[in-house]
C-alpha atoms as a PDB file:
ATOM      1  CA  UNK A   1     -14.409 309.578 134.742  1.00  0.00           C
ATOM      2  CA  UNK A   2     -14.616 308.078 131.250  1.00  0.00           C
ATOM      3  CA  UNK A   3     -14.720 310.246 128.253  1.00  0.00           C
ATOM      4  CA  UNK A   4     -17.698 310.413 126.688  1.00  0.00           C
ATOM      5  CA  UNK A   5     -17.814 312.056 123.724  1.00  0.00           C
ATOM      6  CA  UNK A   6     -20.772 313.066 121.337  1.00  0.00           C
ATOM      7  CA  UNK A   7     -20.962 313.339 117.869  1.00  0.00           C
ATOM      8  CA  UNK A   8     -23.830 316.291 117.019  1.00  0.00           C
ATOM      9  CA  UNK A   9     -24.579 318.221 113.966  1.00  0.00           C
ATOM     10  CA  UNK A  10     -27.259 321.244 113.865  1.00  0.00           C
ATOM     11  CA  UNK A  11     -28.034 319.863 110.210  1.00  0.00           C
ATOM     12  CA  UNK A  12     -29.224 316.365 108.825  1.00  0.00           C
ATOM     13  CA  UNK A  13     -27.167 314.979 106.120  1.00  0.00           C
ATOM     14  CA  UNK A  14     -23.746 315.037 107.298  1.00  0.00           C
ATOM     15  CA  UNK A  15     -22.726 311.908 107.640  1.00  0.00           C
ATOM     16  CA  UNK A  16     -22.720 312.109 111.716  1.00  0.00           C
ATOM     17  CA  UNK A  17     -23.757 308.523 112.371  1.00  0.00           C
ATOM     18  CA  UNK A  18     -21.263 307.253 109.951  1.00  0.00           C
ATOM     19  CA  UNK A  19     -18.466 309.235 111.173  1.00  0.00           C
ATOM     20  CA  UNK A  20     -19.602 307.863 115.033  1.00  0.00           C
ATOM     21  CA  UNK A  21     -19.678 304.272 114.025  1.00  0.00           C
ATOM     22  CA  UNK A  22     -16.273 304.685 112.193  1.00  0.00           C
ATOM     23  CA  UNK A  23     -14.725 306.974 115.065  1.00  0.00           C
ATOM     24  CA  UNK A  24     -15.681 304.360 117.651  1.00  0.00           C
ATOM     25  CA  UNK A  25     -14.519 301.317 115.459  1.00  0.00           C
ATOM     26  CA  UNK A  26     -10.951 303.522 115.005  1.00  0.00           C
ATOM     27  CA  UNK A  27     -10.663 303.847 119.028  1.00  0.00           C
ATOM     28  CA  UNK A  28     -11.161 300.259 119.630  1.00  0.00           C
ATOM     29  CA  UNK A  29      -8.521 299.369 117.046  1.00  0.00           C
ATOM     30  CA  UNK A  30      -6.628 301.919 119.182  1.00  0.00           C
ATOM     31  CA  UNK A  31      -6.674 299.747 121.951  1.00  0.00           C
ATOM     32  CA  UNK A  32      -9.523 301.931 123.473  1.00  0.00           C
ATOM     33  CA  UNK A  33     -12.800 299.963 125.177  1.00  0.00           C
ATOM     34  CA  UNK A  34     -14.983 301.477 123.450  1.00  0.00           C
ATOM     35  CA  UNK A  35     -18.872 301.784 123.332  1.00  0.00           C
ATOM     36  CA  UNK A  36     -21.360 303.059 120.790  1.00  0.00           C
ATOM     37  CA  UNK A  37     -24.549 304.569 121.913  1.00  0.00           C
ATOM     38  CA  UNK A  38     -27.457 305.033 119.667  1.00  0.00           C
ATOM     39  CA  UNK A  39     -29.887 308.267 120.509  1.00  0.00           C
ATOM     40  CA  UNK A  40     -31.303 308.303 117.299  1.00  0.00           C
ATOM     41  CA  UNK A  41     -34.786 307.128 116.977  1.00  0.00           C
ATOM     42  CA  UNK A  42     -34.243 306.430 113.546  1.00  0.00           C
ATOM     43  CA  UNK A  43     -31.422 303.825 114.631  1.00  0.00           C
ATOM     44  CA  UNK A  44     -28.924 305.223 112.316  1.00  0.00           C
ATOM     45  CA  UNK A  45     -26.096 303.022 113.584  1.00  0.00           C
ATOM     46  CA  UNK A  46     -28.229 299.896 113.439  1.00  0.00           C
ATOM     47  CA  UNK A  47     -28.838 300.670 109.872  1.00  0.00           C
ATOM     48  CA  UNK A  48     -25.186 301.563 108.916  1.00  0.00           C
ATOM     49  CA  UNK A  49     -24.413 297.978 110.226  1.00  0.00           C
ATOM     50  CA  UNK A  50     -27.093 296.627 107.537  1.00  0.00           C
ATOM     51  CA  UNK A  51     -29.488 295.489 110.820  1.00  0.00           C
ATOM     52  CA  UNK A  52     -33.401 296.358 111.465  1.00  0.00           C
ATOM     53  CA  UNK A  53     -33.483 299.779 112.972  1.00  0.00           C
ATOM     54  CA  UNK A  54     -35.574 298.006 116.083  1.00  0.00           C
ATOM     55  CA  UNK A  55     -33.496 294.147 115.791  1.00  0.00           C
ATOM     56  CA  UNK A  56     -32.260 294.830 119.312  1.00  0.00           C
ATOM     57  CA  UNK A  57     -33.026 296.169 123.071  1.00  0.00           C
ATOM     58  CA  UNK A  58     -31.269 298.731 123.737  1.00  0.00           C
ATOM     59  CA  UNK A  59     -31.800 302.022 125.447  1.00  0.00           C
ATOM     60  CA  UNK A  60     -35.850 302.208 124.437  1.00  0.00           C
ATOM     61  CA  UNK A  61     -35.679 299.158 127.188  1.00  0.00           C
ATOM     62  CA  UNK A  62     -33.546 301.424 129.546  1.00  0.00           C
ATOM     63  CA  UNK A  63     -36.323 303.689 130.250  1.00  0.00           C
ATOM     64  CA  UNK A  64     -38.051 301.367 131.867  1.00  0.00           C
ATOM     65  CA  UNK A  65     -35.375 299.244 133.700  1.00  0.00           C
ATOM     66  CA  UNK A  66     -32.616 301.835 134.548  1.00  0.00           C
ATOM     67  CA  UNK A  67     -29.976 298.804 135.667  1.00  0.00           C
ATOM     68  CA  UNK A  68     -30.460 296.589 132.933  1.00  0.00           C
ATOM     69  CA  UNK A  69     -27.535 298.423 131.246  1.00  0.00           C
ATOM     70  CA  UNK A  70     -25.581 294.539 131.225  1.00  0.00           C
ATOM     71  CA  UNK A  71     -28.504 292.982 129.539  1.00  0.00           C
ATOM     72  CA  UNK A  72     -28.538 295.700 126.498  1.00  0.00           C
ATOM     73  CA  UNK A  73     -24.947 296.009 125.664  1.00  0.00           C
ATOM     74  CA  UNK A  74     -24.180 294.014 122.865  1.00  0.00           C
ATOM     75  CA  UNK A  75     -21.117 292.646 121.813  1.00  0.00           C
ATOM     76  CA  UNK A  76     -19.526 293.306 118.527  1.00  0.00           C
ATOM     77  CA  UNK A  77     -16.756 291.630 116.081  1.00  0.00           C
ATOM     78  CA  UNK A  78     -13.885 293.929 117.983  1.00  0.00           C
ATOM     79  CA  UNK A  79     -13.204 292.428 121.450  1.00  0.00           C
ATOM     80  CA  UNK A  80     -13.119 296.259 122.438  1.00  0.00           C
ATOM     81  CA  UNK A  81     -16.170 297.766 120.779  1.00  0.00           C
ATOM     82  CA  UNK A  82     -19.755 297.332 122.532  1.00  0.00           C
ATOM     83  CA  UNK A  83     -23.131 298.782 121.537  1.00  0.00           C
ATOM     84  CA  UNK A  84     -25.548 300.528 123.103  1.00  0.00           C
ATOM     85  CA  UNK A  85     -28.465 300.397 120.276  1.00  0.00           C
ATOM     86  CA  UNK A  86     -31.551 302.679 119.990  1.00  0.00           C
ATOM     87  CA  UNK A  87     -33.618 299.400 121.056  1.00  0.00           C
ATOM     88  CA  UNK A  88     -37.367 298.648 120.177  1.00  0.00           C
ATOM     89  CA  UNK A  89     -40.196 300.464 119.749  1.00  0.00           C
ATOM     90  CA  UNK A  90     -42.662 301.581 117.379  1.00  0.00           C
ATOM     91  CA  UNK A  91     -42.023 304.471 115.526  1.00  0.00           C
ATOM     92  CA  UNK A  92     -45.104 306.313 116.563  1.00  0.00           C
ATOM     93  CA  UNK A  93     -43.009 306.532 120.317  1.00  0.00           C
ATOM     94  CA  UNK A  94     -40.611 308.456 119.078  1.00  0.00           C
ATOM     95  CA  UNK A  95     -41.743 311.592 120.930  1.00  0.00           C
ATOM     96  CA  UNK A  96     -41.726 309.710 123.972  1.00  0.00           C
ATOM     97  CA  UNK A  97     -38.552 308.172 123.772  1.00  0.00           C
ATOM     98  CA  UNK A  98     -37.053 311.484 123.086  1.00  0.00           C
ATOM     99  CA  UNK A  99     -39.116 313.334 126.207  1.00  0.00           C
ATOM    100  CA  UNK A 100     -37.877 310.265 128.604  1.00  0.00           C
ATOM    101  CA  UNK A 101     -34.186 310.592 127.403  1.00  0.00           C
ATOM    102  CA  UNK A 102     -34.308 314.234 128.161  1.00  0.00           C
ATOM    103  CA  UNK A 103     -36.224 314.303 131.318  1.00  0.00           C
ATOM    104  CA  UNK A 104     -35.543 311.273 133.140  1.00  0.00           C
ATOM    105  CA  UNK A 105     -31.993 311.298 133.832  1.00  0.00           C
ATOM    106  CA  UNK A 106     -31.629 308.205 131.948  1.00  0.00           C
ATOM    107  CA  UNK A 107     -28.406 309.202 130.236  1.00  0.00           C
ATOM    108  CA  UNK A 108     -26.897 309.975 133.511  1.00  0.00           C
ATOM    109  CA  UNK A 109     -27.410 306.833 134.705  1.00  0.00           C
ATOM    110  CA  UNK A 110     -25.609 304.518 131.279  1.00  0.00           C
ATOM    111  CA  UNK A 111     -22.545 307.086 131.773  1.00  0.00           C
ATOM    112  CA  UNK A 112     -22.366 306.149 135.543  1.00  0.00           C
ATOM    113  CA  UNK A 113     -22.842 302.926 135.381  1.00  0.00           C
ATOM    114  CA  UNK A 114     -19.578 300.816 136.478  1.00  0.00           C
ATOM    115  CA  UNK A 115     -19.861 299.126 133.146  1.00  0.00           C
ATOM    116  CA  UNK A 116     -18.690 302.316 131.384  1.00  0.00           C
ATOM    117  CA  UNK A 117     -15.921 303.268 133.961  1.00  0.00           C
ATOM    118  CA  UNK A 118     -13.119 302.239 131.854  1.00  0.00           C
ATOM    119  CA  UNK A 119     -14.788 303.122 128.397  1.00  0.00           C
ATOM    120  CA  UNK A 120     -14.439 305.645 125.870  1.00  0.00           C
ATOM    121  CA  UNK A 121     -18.282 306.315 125.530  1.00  0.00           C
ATOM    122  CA  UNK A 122     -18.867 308.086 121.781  1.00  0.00           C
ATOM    123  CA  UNK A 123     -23.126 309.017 121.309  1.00  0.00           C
ATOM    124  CA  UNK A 124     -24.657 309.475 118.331  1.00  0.00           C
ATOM    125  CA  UNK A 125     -27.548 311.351 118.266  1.00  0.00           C
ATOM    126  CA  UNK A 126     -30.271 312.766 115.752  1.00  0.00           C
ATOM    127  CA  UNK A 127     -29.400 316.084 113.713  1.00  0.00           C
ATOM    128  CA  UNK A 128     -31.016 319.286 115.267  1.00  0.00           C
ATOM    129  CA  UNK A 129     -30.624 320.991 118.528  1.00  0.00           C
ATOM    130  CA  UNK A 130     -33.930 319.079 120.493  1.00  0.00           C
ATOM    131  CA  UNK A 131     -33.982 317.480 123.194  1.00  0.00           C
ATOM    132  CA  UNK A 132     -32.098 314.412 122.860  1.00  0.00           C
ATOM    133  CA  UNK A 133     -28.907 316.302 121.793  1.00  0.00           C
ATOM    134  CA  UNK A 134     -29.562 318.438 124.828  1.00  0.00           C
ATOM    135  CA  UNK A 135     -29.524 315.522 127.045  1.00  0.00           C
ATOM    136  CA  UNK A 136     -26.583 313.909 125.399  1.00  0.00           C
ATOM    137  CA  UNK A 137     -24.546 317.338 125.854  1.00  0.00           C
ATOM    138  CA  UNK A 138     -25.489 317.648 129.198  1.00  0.00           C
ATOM    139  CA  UNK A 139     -23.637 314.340 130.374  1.00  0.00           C
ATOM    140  CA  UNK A 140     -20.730 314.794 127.582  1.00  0.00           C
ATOM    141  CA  UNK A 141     -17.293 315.722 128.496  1.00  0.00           C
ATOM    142  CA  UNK A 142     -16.565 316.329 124.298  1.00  0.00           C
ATOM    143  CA  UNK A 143     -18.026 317.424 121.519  1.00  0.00           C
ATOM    144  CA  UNK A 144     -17.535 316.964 118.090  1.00  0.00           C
ATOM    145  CA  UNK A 145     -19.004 318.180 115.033  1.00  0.00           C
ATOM    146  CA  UNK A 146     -19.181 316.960 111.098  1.00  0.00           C
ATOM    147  CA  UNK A 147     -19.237 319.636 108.767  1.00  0.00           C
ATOM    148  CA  UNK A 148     -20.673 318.878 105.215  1.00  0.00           C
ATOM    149  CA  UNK A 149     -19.347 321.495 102.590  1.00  0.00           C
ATOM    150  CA  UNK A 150     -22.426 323.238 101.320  1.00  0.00           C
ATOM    151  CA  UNK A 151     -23.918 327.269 102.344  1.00  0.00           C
ATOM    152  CA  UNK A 152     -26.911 326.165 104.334  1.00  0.00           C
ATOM    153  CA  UNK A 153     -24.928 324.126 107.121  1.00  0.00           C
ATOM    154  CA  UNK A 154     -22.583 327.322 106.732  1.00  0.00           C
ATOM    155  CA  UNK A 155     -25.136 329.638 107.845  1.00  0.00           C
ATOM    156  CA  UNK A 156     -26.430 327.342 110.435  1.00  0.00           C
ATOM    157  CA  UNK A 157     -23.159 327.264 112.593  1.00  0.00           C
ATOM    158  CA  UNK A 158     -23.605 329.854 115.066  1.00  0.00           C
ATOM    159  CA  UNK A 159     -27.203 327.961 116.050  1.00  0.00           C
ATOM    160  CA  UNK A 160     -24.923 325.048 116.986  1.00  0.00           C
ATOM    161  CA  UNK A 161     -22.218 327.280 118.676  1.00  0.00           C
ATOM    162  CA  UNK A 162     -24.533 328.883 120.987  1.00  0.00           C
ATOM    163  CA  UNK A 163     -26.263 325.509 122.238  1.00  0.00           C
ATOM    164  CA  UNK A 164     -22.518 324.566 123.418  1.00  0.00           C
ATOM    165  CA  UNK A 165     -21.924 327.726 124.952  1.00  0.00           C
ATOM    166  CA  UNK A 166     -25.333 328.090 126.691  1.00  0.00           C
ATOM    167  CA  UNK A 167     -24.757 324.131 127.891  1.00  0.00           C
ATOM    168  CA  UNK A 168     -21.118 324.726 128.961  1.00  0.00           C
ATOM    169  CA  UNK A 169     -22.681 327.677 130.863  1.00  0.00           C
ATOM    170  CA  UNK A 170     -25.819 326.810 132.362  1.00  0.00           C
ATOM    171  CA  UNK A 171     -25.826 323.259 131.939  1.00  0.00           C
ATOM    172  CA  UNK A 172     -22.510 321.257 132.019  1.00  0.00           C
ATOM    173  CA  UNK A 173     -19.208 323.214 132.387  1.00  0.00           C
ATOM    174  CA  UNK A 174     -17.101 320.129 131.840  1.00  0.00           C
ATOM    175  CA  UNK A 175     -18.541 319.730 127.952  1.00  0.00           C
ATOM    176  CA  UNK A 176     -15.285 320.793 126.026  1.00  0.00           C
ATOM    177  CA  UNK A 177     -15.952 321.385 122.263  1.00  0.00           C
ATOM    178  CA  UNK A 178     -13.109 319.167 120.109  1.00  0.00           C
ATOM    179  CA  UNK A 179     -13.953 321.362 116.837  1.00  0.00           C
ATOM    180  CA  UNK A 180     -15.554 320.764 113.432  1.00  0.00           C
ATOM    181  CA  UNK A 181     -14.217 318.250 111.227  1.00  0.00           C
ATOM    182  CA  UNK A 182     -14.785 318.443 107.242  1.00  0.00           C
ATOM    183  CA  UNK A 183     -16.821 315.293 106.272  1.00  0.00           C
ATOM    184  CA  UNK A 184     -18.182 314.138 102.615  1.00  0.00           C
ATOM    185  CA  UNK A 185     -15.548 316.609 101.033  1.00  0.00           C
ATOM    186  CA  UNK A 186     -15.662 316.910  97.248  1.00  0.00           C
ATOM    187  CA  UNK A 187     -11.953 318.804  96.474  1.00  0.00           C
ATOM    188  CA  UNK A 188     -12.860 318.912  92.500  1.00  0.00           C
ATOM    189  CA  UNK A 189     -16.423 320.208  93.322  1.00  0.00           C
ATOM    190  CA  UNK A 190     -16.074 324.093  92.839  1.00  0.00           C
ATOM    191  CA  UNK A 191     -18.823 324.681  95.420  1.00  0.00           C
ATOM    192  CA  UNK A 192     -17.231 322.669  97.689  1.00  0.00           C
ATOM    193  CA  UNK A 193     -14.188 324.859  97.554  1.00  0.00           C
ATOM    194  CA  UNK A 194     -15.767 327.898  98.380  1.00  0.00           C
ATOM    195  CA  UNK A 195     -17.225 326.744 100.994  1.00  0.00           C
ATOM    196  CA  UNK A 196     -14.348 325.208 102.374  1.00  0.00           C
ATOM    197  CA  UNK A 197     -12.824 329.030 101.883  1.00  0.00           C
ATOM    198  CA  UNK A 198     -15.335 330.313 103.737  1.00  0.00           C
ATOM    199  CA  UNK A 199     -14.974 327.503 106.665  1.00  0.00           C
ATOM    200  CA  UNK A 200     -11.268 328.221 106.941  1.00  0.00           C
ATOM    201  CA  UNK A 201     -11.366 331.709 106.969  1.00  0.00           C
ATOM    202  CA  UNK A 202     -14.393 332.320 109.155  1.00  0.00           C
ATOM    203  CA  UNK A 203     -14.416 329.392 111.859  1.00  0.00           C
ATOM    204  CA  UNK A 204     -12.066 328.889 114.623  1.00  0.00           C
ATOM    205  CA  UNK A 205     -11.938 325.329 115.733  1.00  0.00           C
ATOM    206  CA  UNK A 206     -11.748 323.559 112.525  1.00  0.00           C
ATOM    207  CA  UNK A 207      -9.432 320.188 112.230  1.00  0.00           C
ATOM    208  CA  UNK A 208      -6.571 319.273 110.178  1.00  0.00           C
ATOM    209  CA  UNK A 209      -8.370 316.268 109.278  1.00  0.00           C
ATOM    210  CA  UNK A 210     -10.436 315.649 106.039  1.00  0.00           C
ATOM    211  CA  UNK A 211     -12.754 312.790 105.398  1.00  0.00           C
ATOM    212  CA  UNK A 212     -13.119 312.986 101.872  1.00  0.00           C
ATOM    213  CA  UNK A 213     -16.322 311.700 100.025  1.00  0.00           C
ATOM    214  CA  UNK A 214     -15.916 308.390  98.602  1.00  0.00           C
ATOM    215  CA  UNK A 215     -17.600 305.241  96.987  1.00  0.00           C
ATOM    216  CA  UNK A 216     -16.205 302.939  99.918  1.00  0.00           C
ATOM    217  CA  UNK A 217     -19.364 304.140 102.027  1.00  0.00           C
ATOM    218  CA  UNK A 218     -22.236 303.348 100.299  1.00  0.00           C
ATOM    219  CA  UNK A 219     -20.083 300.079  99.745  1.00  0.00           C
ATOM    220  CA  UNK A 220     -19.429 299.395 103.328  1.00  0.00           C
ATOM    221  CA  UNK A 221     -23.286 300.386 104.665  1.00  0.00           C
ATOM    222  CA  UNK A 222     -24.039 297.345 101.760  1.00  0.00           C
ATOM    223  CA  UNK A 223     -21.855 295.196 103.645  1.00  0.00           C
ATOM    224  CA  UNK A 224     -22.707 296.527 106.938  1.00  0.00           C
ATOM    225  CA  UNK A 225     -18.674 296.565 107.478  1.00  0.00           C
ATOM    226  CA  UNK A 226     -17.462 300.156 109.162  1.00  0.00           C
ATOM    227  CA  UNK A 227     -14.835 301.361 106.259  1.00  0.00           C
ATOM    228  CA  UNK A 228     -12.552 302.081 109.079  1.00  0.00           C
ATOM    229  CA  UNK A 229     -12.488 298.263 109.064  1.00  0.00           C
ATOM    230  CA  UNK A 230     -10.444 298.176 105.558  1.00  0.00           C
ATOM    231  CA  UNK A 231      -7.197 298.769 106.983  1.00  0.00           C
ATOM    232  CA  UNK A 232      -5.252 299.012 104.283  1.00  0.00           C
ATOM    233  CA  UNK A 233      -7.805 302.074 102.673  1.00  0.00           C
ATOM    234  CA  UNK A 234      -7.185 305.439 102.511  1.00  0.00           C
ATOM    235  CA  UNK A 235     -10.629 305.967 104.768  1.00  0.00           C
ATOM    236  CA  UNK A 236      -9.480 303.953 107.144  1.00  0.00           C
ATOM    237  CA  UNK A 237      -6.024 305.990 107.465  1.00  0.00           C
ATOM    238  CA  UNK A 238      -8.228 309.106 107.726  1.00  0.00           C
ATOM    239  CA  UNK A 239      -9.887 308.117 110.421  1.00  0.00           C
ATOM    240  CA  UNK A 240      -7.170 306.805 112.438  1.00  0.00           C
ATOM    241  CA  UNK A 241      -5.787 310.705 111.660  1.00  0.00           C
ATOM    242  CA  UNK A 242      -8.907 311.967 113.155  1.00  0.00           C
ATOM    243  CA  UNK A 243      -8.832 309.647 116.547  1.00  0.00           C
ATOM    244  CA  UNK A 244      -5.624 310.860 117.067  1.00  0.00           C
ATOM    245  CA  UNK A 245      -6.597 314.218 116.848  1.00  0.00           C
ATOM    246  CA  UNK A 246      -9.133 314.352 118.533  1.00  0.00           C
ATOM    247  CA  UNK A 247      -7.147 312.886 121.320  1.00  0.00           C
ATOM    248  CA  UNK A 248      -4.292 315.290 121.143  1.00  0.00           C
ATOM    249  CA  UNK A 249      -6.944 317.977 121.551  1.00  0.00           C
ATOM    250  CA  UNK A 250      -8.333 316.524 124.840  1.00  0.00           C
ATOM    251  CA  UNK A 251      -4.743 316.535 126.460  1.00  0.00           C
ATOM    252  CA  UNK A 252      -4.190 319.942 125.383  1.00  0.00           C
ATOM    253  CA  UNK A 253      -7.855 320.708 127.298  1.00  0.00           C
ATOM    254  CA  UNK A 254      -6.676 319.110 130.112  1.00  0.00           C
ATOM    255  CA  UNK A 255      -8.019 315.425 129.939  1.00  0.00           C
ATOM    256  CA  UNK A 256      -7.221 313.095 132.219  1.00  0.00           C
ATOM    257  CA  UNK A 257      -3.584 311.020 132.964  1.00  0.00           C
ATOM    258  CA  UNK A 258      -5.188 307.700 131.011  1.00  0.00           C
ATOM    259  CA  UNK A 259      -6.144 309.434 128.012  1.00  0.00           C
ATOM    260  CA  UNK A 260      -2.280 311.003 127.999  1.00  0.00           C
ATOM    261  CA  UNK A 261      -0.719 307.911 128.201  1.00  0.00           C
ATOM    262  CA  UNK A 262      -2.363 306.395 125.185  1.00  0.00           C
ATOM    263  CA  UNK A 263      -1.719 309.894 122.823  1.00  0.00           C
END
C-alpha cells in the first residue's frame, strides 16, 4: 500500500498548502514518485503555483467519472511529481464538492487506483475539521500537522487531537499521526517565543524541524516556483530536514520495507 499522507491543520493561516506543495516537491527530489492532491475548494496549490484556482480538471471531474483518474493527473517540471488539482467548478459548488468527497467514496477510489500503487500520495486539504478533512483522514495512513506560533492555534490543539483519535478509533486504525511541525516561525518575535515555550513544554509529538518565516515565500508564490526548488537556500535545506523526518518517524511506526530502504 502506498503512503498517503495528509497535511491538516484545525486553523486557517498556517501555511498548510505551502508546506504540502514544498513537502511533495522535497520527496520527489528524494527520488520518491510523488503526487499532490488538491481537496481544497479554494485550489490553494493551484494558486501557490501562480495558476487559476479552476485552470485544470481535476478531482471536481472525478466525481462524476470515478476512472478517469489517468486523464486528470497532470504532469509537472519533476519527472517524479504529478498533480491531482482541485479541478473546475464554480465556486457556488463548493458545498457539493465537499458533500461528494465525503460521502461518495471518491477518495477511496484515487488511493486505490493502480496509478498510485507505487506513489507517495501527500493531500492537502482546507483548514477546519469538516468533512473533507474527514474524508481525507479516513483513507490516510499519516498525518501531519503545521503549527503557526500564535495563542489561538494553541488553544485549538486538542480539537485537532481528538478528530485523530476518534478517526484512528472509529474510523481508520491505520491513520498514524507524524506530529506537529513549527511553520512561519519568527525566533526574534517575543510572542513567538512564548508560544513556542508553551508548544514545547505542553505537546508531545512536536518535530525537530523548524520552517522559519521568510521573504523567499511570498517570492516563490510570485514566481509560482516551490522554494524547496532553490536548492542551494536555507528553505530548501529545511525541508529536505523535514522529509527525512518525517520518514524516520514512519519506520519507527512500523511502515513498510520500501519506505525503509529509502530512510
Amino acid at each position: 500500500m502506498s503512503v498517503r499522507l495528509a497535511i491538516t491543520s484545525q486553523k486557517g493561516g498556517v501555511g498548510k498548502s505551502t508546506l504540502a506543495l514544498n513537502l511533495a516537491f522535497t520527496f520527489a527530489q528524494m527520488g520518491y514518485p510523488t503526487v499532490l492532491v488538491d481537496t481544497d475548494p479554494q485550489s490553494a496549490v493551484n494558486l501557490n503555483l501562480a495558476k487559476g484556482e479552476s485552470e485544470f480538471v481535476g478531482l471536481a471531474q472525478l466525481i462524476k467519472n470515478p476512472n478517469s483518474l489517468g486523464s486528470v493527473l497532470l504532469a509537472t517540471n519533476h519527472p517524479n511529481l504529478r498533480l491531482l488539482p482541485k479541478g473546475r467548478m464554480a465556486a457556488k459548488a463548493a458545498p457539493a464538492f465537499e458533500w461528494a468527497l465525503y460521502r461518495e467514496g471518491v477518495l477511496q477510489k484515487v488511493v486505490n487506483d493502480p496509478l498510485l500503487a507505487d506513489a507517495l500520495v501527500i493531500f492537502d486539504t482546507p483548514a477546519g475539521l469538516g468533512m473533507i478533512p474527514r474524508a481525507v483522514l479516513r483513507v490516510a495512513t499519516h498525518a501531519l500537522t503545521p503549527f503557526r506560533p500564535d495563542q489561538l492555534n494553541l488553544r485549538s490543539m486538542n480539537q485537532l487531537m481528538e478528530t485523530l483519535d476518534f478517526i484512528q478509533t472509529e474510523e481508520n486504525p491505520q491513520l498514524q499521526f507524524l506530529g506537529f511541525v513549527l511553520n512561519m516561525f519568527v525566533r526574534e518575535r517575543a510572542a513567538d517565543l512564548r508560544v513556542v515555550a508553551d508548544l514545547w513544554r505542553d505537546i508531545p509529538m512536536v518535530l525537530d524541524c523548524v520552517i522559519p518565516f521568510s521573504e523567499k515565500f511570498a517570492g516563490s508564490q510570485e514566481a509560482g516556483i516551490p522554494v524547496a526548488a532553490y536548492s542551494d537556500s536555507i528553505e530548501s535545506r529545511r525541508f529536505r530536514q523535514l522529509a527525512n523526518e518525517c520518514l524516520q518517524n514512519m519506520v519507527a511506526k512500523g511502515e513498510t520495507h520500501e519506505i525503509r530502504q529509502l530512510v
